[in-house]
PDB file of N, CA and C in Angstrom:
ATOM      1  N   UNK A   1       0.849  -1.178   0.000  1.00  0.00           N
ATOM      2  CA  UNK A   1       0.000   0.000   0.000  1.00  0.00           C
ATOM      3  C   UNK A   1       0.896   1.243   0.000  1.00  0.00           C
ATOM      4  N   UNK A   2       0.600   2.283  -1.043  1.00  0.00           N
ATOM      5  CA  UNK A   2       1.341   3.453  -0.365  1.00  0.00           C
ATOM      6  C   UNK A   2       1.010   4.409   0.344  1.00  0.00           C
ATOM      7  N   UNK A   3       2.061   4.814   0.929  1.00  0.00           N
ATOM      8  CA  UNK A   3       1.772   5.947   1.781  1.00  0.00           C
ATOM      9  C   UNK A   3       1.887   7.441   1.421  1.00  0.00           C
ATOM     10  N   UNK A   4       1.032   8.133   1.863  1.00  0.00           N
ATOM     11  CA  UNK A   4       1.036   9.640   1.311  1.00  0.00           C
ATOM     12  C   UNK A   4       1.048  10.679   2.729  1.00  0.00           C
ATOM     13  N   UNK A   5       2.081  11.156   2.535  1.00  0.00           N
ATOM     14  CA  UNK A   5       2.274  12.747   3.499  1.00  0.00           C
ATOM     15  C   UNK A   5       0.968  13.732   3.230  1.00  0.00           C
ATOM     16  N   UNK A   6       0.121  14.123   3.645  1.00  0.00           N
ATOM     17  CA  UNK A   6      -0.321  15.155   3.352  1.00  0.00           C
ATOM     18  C   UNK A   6       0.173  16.362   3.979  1.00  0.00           C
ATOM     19  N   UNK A   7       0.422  17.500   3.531  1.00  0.00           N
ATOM     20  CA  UNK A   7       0.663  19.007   3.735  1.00  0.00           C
ATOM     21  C   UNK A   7      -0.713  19.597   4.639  1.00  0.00           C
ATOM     22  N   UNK A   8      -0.253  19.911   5.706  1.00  0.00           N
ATOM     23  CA  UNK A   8      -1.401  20.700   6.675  1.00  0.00           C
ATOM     24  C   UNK A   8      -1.917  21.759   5.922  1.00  0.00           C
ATOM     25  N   UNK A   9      -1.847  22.196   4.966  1.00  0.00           N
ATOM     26  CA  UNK A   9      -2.500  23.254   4.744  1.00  0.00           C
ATOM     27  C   UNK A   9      -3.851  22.351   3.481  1.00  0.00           C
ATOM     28  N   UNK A  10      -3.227  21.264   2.800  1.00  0.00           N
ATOM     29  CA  UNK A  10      -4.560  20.363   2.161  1.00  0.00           C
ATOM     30  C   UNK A  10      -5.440  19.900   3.025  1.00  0.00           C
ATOM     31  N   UNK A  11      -5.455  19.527   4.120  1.00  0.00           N
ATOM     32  CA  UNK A  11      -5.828  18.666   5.398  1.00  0.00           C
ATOM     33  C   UNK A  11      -6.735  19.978   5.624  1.00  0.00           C
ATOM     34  N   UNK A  12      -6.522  21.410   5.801  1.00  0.00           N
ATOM     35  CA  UNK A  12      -6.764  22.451   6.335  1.00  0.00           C
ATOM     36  C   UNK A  12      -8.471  22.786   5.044  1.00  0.00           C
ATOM     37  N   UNK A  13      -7.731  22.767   3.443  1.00  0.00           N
ATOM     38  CA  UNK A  13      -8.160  23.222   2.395  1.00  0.00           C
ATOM     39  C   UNK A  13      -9.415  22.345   2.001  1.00  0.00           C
ATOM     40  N   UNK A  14      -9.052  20.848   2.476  1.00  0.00           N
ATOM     41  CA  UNK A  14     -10.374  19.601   2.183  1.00  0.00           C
ATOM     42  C   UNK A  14     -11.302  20.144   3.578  1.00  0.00           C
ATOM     43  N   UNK A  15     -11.016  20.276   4.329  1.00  0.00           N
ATOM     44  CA  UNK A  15     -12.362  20.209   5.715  1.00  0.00           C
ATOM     45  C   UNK A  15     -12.972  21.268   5.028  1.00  0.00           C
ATOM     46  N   UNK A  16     -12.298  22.548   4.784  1.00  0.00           N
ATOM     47  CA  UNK A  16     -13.027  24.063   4.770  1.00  0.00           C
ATOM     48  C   UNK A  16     -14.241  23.581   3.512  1.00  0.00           C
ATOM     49  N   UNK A  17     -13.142  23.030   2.615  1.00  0.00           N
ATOM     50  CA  UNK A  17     -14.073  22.905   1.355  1.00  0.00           C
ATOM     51  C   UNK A  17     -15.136  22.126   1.519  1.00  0.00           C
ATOM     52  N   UNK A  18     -15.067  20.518   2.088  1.00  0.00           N
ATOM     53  CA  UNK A  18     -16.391  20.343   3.238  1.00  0.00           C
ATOM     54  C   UNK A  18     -17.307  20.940   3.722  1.00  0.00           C
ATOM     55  N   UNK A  19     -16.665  21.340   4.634  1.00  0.00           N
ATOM     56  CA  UNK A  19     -18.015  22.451   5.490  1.00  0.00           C
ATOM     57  C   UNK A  19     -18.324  23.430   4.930  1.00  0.00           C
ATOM     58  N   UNK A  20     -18.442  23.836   3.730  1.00  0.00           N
ATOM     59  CA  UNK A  20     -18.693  24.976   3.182  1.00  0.00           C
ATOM     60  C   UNK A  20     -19.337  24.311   1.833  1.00  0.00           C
ATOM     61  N   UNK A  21     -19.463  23.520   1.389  1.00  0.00           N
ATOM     62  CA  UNK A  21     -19.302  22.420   0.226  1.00  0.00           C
ATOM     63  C   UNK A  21     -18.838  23.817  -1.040  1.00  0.00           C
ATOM     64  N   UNK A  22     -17.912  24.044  -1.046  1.00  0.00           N
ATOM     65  CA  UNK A  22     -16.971  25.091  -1.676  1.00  0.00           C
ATOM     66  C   UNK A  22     -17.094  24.077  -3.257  1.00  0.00           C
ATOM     67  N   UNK A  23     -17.435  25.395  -4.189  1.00  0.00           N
ATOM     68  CA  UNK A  23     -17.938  24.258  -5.577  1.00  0.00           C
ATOM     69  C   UNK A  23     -16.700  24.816  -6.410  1.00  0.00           C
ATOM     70  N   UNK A  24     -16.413  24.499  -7.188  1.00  0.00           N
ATOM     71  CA  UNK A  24     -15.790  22.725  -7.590  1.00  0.00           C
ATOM     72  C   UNK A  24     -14.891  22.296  -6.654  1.00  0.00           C
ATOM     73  N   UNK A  25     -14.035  22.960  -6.081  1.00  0.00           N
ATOM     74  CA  UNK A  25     -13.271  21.830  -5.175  1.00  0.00           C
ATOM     75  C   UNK A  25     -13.791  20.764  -4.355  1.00  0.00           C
ATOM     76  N   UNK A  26     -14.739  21.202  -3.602  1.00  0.00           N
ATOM     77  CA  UNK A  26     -15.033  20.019  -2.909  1.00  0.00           C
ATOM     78  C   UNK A  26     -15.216  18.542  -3.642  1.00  0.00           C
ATOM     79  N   UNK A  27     -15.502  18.270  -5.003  1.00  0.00           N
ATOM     80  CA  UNK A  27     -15.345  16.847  -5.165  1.00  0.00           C
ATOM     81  C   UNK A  27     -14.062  16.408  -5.179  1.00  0.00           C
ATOM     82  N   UNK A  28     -12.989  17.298  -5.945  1.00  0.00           N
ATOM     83  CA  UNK A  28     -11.566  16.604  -5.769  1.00  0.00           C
ATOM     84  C   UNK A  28     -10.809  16.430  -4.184  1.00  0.00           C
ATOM     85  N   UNK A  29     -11.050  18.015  -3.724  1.00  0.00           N
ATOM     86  CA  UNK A  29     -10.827  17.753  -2.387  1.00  0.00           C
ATOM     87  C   UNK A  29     -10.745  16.590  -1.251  1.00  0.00           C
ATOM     88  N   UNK A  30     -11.869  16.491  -1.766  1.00  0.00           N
ATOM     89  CA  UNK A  30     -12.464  15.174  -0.901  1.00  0.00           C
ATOM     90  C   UNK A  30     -12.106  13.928  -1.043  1.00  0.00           C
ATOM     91  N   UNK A  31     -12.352  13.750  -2.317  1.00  0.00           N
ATOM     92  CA  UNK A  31     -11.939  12.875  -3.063  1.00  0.00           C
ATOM     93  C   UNK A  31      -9.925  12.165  -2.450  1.00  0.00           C
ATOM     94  N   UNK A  32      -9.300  12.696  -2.485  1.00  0.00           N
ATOM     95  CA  UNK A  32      -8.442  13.301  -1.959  1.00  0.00           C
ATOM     96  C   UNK A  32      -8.028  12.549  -0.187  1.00  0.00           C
ATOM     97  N   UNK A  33      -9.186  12.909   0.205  1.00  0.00           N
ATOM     98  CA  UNK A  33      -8.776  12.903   1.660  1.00  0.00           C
ATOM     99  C   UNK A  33      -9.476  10.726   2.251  1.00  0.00           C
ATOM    100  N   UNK A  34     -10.557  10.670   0.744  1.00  0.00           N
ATOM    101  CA  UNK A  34     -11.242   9.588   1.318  1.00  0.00           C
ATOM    102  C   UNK A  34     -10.398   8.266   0.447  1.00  0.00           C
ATOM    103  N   UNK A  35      -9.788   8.600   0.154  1.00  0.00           N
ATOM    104  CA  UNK A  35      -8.418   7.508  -0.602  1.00  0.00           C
ATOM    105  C   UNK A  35      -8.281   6.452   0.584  1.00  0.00           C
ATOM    106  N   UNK A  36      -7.864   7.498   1.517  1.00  0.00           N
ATOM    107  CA  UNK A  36      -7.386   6.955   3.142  1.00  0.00           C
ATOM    108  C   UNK A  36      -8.360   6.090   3.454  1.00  0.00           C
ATOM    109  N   UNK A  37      -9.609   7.111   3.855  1.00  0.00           N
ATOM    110  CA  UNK A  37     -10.701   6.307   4.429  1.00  0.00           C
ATOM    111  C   UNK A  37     -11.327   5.109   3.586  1.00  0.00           C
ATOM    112  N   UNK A  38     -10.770   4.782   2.707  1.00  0.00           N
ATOM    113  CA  UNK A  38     -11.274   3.495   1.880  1.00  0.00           C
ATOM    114  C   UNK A  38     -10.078   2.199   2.128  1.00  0.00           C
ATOM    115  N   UNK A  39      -9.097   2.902   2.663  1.00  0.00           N
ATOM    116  CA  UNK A  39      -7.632   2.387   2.625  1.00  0.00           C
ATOM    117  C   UNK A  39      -6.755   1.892   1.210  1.00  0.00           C
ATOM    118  N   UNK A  40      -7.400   2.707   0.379  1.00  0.00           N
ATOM    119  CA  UNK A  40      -6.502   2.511  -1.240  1.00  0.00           C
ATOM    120  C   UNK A  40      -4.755   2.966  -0.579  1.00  0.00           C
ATOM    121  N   UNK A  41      -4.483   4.186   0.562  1.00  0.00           N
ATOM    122  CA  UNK A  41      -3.293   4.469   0.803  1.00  0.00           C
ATOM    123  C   UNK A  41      -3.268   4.558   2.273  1.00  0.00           C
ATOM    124  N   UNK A  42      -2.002   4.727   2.907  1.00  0.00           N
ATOM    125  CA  UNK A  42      -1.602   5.496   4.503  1.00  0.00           C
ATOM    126  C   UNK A  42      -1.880   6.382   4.464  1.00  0.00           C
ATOM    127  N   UNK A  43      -2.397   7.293   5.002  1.00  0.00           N
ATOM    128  CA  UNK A  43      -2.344   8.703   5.241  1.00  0.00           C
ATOM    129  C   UNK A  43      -1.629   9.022   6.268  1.00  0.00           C
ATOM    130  N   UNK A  44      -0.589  10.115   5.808  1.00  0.00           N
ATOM    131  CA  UNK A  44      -0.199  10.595   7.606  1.00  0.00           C
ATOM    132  C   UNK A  44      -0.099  12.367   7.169  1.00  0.00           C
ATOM    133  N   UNK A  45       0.082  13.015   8.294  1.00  0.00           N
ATOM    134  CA  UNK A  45       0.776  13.998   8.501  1.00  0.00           C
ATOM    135  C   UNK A  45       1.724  14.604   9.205  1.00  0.00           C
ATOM    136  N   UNK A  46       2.454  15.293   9.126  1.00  0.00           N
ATOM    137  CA  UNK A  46       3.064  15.361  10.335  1.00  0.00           C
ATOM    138  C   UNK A  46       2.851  16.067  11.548  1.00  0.00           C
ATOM    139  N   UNK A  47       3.453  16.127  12.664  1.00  0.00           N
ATOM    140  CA  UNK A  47       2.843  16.154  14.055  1.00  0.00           C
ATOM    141  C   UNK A  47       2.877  17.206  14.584  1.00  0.00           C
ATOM    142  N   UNK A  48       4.023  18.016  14.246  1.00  0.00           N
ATOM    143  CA  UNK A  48       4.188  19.613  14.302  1.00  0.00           C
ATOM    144  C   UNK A  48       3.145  20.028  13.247  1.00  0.00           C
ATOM    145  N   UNK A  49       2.557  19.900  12.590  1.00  0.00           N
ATOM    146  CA  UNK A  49       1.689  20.775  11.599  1.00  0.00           C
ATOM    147  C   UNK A  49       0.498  20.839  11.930  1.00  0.00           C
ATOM    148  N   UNK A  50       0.241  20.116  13.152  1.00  0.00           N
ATOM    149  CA  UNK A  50      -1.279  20.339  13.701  1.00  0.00           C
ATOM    150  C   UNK A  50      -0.902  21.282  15.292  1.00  0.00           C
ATOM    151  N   UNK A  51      -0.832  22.118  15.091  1.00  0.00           N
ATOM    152  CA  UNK A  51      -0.536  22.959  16.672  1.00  0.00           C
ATOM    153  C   UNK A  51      -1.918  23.468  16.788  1.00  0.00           C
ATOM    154  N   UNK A  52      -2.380  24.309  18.407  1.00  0.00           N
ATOM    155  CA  UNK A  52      -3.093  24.704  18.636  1.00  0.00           C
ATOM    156  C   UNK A  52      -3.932  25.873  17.408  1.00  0.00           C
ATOM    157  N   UNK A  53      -2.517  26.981  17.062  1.00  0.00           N
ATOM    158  CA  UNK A  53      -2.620  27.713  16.435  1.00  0.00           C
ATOM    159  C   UNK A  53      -3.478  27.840  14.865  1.00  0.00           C
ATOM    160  N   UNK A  54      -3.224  26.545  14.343  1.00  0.00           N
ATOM    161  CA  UNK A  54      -3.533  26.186  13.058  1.00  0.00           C
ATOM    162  C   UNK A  54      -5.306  25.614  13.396  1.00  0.00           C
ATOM    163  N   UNK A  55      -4.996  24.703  14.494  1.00  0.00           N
ATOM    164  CA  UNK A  55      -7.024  24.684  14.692  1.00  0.00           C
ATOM    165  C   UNK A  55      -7.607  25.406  14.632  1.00  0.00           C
ATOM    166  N   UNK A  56      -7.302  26.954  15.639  1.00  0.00           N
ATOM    167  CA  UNK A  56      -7.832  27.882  15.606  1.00  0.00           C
ATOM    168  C   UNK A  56      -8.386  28.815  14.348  1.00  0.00           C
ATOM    169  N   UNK A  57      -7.019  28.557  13.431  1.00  0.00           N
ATOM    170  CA  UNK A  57      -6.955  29.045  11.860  1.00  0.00           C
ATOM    171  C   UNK A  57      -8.700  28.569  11.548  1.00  0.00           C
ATOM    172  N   UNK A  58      -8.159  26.942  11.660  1.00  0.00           N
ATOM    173  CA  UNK A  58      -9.247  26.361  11.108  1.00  0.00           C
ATOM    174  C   UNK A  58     -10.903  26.752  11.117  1.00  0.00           C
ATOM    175  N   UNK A  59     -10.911  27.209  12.434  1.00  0.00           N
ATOM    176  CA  UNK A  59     -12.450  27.117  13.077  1.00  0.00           C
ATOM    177  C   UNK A  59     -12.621  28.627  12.298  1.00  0.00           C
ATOM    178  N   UNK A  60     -11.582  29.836  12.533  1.00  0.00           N
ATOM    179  CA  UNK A  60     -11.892  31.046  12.097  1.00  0.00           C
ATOM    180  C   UNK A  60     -11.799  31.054  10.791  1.00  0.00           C
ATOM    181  N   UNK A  61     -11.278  30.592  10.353  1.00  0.00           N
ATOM    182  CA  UNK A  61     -11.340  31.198   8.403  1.00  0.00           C
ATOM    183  C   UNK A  61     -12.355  30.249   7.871  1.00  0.00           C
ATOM    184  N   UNK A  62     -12.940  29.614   8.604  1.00  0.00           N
ATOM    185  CA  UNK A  62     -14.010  28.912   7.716  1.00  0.00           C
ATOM    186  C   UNK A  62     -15.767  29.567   8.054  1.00  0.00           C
ATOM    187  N   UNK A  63     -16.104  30.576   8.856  1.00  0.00           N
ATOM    188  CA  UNK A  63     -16.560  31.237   8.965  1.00  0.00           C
ATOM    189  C   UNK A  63     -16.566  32.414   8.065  1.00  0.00           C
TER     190      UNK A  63
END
């Protein structure tokens, strides 16, 4: 199986586009993130790229 790094800021770019169902991205977006959840690949990210700071990002710019 391979494994794929995702970049915190795609991880960041698929939810928003989610919760917003942001048109056209959200099908690739997604698309994207549910590779994993089917297990076609690994998903990881790394561990420093999720800090408090960046949640916060999250919750506010998607408003």
């Amino acid at each position: 199986m391979k494994k794929v790094l995702f970049d915190s800021d795609v991880i960041i770019d698929v939810i928003i586009d989610v919760m917003v169902n942001r048109q056209p991205f959200v099908a690739n977006s997604s698309l994207a993130l549910n590779t994993v959840a089917i297990f076609k690949v690994e998903g990881y990210i790394a561990g420093h790229a999720v800090t408090p700071e960046r949640l916060l990002e999250l919750v506010f710019r998607s408003k």
